[in-house]
Every structure is written in C-alpha cells, then in structure tokens.
C-alpha atoms as a PDB file:
ATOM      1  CA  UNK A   1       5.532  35.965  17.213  1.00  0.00           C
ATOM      2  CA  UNK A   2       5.897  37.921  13.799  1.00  0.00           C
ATOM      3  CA  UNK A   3       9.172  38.301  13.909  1.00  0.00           C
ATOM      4  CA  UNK A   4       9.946  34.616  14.082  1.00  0.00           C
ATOM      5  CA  UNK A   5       7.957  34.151  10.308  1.00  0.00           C
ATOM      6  CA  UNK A   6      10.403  33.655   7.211  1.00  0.00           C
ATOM      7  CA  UNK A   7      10.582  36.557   5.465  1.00  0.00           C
ATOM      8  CA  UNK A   8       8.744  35.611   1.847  1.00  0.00           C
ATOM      9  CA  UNK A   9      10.042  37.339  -1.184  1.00  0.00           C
ATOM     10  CA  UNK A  10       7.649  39.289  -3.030  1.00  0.00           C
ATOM     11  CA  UNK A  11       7.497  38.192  -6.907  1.00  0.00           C
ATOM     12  CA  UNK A  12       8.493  40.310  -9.147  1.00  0.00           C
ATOM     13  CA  UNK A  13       6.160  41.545 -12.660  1.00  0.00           C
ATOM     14  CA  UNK A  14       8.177  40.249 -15.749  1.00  0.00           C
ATOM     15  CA  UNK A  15       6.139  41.356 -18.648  1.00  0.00           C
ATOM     16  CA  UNK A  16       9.085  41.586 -21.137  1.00  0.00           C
ATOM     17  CA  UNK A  17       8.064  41.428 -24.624  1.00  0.00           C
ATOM     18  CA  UNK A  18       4.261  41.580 -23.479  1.00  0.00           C
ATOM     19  CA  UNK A  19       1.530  43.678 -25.321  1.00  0.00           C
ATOM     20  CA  UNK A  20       0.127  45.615 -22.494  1.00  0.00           C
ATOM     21  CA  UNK A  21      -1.413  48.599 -24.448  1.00  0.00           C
ATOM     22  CA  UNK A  22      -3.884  50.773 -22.682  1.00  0.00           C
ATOM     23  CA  UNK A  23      -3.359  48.868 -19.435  1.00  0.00           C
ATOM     24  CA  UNK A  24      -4.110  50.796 -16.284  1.00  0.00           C
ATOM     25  CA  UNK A  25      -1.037  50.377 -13.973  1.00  0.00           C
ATOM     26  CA  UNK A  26      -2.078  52.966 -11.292  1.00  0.00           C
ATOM     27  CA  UNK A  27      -0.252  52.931  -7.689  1.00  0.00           C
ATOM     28  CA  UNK A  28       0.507  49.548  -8.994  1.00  0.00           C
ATOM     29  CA  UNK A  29       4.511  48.484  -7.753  1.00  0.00           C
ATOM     30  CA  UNK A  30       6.557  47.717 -11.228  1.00  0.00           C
ATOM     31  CA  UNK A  31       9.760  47.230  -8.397  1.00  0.00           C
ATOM     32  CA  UNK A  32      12.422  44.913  -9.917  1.00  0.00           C
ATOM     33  CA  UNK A  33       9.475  44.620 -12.660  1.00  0.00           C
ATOM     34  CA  UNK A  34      10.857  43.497 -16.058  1.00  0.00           C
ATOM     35  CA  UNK A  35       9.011  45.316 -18.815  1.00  0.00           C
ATOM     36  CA  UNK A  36      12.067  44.949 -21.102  1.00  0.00           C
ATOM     37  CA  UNK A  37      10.044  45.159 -25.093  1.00  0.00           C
ATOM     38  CA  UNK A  38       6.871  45.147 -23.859  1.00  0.00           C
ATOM     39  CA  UNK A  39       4.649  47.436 -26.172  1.00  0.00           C
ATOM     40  CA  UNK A  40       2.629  49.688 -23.208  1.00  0.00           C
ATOM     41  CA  UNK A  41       1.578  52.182 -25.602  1.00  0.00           C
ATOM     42  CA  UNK A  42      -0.988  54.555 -24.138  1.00  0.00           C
ATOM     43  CA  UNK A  43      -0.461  52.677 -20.713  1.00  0.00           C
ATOM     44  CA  UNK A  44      -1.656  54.419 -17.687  1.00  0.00           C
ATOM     45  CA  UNK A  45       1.181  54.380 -14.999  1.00  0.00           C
ATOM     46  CA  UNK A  46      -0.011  57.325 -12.335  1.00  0.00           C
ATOM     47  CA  UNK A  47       1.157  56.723  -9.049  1.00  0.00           C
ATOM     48  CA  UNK A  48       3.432  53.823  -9.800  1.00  0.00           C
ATOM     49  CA  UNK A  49       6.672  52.677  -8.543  1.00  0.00           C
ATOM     50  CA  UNK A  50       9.364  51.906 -11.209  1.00  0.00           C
ATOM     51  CA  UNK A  51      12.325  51.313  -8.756  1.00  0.00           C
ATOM     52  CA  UNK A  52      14.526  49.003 -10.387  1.00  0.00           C
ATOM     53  CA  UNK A  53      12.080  48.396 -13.163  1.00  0.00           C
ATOM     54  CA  UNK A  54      13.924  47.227 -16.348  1.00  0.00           C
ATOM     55  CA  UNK A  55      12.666  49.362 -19.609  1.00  0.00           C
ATOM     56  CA  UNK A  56      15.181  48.107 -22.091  1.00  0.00           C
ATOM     57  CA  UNK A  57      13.167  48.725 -25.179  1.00  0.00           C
ATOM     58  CA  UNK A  58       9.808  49.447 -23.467  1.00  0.00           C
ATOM     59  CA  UNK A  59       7.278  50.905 -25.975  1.00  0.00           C
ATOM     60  CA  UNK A  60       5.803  54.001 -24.147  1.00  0.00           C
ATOM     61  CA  UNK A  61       4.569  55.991 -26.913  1.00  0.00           C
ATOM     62  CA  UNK A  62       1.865  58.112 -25.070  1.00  0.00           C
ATOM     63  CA  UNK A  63       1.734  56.536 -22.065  1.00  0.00           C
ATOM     64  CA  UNK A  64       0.912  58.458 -19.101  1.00  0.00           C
ATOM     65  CA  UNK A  65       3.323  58.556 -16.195  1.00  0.00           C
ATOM     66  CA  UNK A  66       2.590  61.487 -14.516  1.00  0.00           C
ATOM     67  CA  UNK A  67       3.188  60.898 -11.011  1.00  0.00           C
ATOM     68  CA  UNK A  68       4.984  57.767 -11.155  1.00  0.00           C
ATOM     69  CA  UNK A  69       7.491  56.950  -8.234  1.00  0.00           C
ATOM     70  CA  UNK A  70      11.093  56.205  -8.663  1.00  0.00           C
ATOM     71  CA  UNK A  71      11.278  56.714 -12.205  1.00  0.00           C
ATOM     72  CA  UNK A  72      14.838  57.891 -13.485  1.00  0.00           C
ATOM     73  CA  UNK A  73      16.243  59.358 -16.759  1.00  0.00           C
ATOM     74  CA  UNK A  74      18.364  56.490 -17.338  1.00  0.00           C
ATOM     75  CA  UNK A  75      15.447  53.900 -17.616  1.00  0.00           C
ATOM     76  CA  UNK A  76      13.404  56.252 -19.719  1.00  0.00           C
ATOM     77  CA  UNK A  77      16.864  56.576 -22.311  1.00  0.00           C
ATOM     78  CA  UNK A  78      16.244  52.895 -22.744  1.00  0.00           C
ATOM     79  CA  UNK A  79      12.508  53.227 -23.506  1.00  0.00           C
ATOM     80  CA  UNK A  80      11.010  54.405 -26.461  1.00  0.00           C
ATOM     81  CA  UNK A  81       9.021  57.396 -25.928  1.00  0.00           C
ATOM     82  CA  UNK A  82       6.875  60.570 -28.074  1.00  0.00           C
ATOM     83  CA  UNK A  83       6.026  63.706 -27.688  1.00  0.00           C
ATOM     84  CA  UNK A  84       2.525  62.608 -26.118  1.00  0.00           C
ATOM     85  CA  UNK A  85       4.213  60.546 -23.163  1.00  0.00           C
ATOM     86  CA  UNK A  86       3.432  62.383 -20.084  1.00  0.00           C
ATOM     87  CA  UNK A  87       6.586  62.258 -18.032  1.00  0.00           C
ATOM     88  CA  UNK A  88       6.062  63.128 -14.010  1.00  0.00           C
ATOM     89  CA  UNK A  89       6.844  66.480 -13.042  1.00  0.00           C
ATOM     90  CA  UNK A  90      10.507  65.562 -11.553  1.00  0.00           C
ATOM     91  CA  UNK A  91      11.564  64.575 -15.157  1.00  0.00           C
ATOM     92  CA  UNK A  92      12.961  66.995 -17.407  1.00  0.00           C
ATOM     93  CA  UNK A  93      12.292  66.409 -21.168  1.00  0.00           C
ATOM     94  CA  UNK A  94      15.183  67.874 -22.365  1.00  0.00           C
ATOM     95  CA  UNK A  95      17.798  66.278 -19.755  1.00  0.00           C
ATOM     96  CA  UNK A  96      16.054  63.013 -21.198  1.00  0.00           C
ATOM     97  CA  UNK A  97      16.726  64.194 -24.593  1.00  0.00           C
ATOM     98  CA  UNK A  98      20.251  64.989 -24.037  1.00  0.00           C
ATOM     99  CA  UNK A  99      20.592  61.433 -22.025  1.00  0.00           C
ATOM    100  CA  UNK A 100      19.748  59.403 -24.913  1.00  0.00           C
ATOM    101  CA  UNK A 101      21.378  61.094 -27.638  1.00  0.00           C
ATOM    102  CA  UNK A 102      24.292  60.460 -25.472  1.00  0.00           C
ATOM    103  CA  UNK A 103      23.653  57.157 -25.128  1.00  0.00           C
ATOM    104  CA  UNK A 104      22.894  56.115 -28.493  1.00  0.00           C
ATOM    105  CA  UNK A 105      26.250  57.851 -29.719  1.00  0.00           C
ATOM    106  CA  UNK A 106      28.503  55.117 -26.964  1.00  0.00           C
ATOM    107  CA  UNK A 107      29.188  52.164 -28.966  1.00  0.00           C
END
C-alpha cells in the first residue's frame, strides 16, 4: 500500500554564492531553495516557485521573473535588482521600492 511508504524529503537547491548567470530556471521549484549571493544575472525564472526561497543578496540584475510563483516583496528587498528585472505582474515596483528603502534605513 502507498500509504504505508516513508514519506522521503525532497532536497532542497542551495546555490548560495553560485554564479548561475543566464541559467534557465523555468517551472523549475526554488522551494526552501537557498540562492543567498548567488550572481543570477539575466537568469530566466518564468513559471517558478520561490516559496521560502532565501535571496539574501541574490544578484538579479535583469533577470526575468515574470510569472514566477510565490515570490514576495520581502525576498526581493533582500535581492539586488535593476530597472531591467522583470518582476511578475502581482509585484508592484514601487511597493518594492518603498520596502527596501525601509529596510535599509532599520539598523
């Protein structure tokens, strides 16, 4: 029977301090992933699934995230992003903006 299988934990993507520029993430599932100063400049992340995702210091200078899943302000105000990053539609720029001005100010 199926349910009578341990349960096996899933690993978890720790690519923290990692050059991963231009690397096509797509639908791929960053959960619980730590990306934590990894450079993913021009990175293509459509479709994925940040939940939990650590992005302390996470270089995405034009990276595209457009339709990413689970993806929240507060990571993002940890990243380091441009002009040319292409948030998903559910992010607002300027709330991100605000976010990490604020954040940067809090000692």
């Amino acid at each position: 029977m199926l349910k009578d299988r341990p349960k096996v934990a899933m690993p978890t993507l720790d690519v923290h301090g990692a050059f991963i520029r231009r690397t096509d993430f797509s639908g791929a599932s960053l959960r619980d992933a730590n990306m934590s100063g990894a450079d993913a400049t021009r990175a293509i992340f459509r479709g994925a699934d940040f939940k939990g995702a650590r992005l302390h210091g996470t270089i995405l200078r034009s990276a595209d995230l457009e339709g990413a899943k689970n993806l929240t302000l507060e990571q993002l105000a940890e990243a380091v992003i441009d002009d040319q990053t292409r948030l998903p539609s559910y992010l607002d720029r300027g709330r991100l903006r605000e976010l990490a001005s604020t954040e940067r100010r809090l000692p």
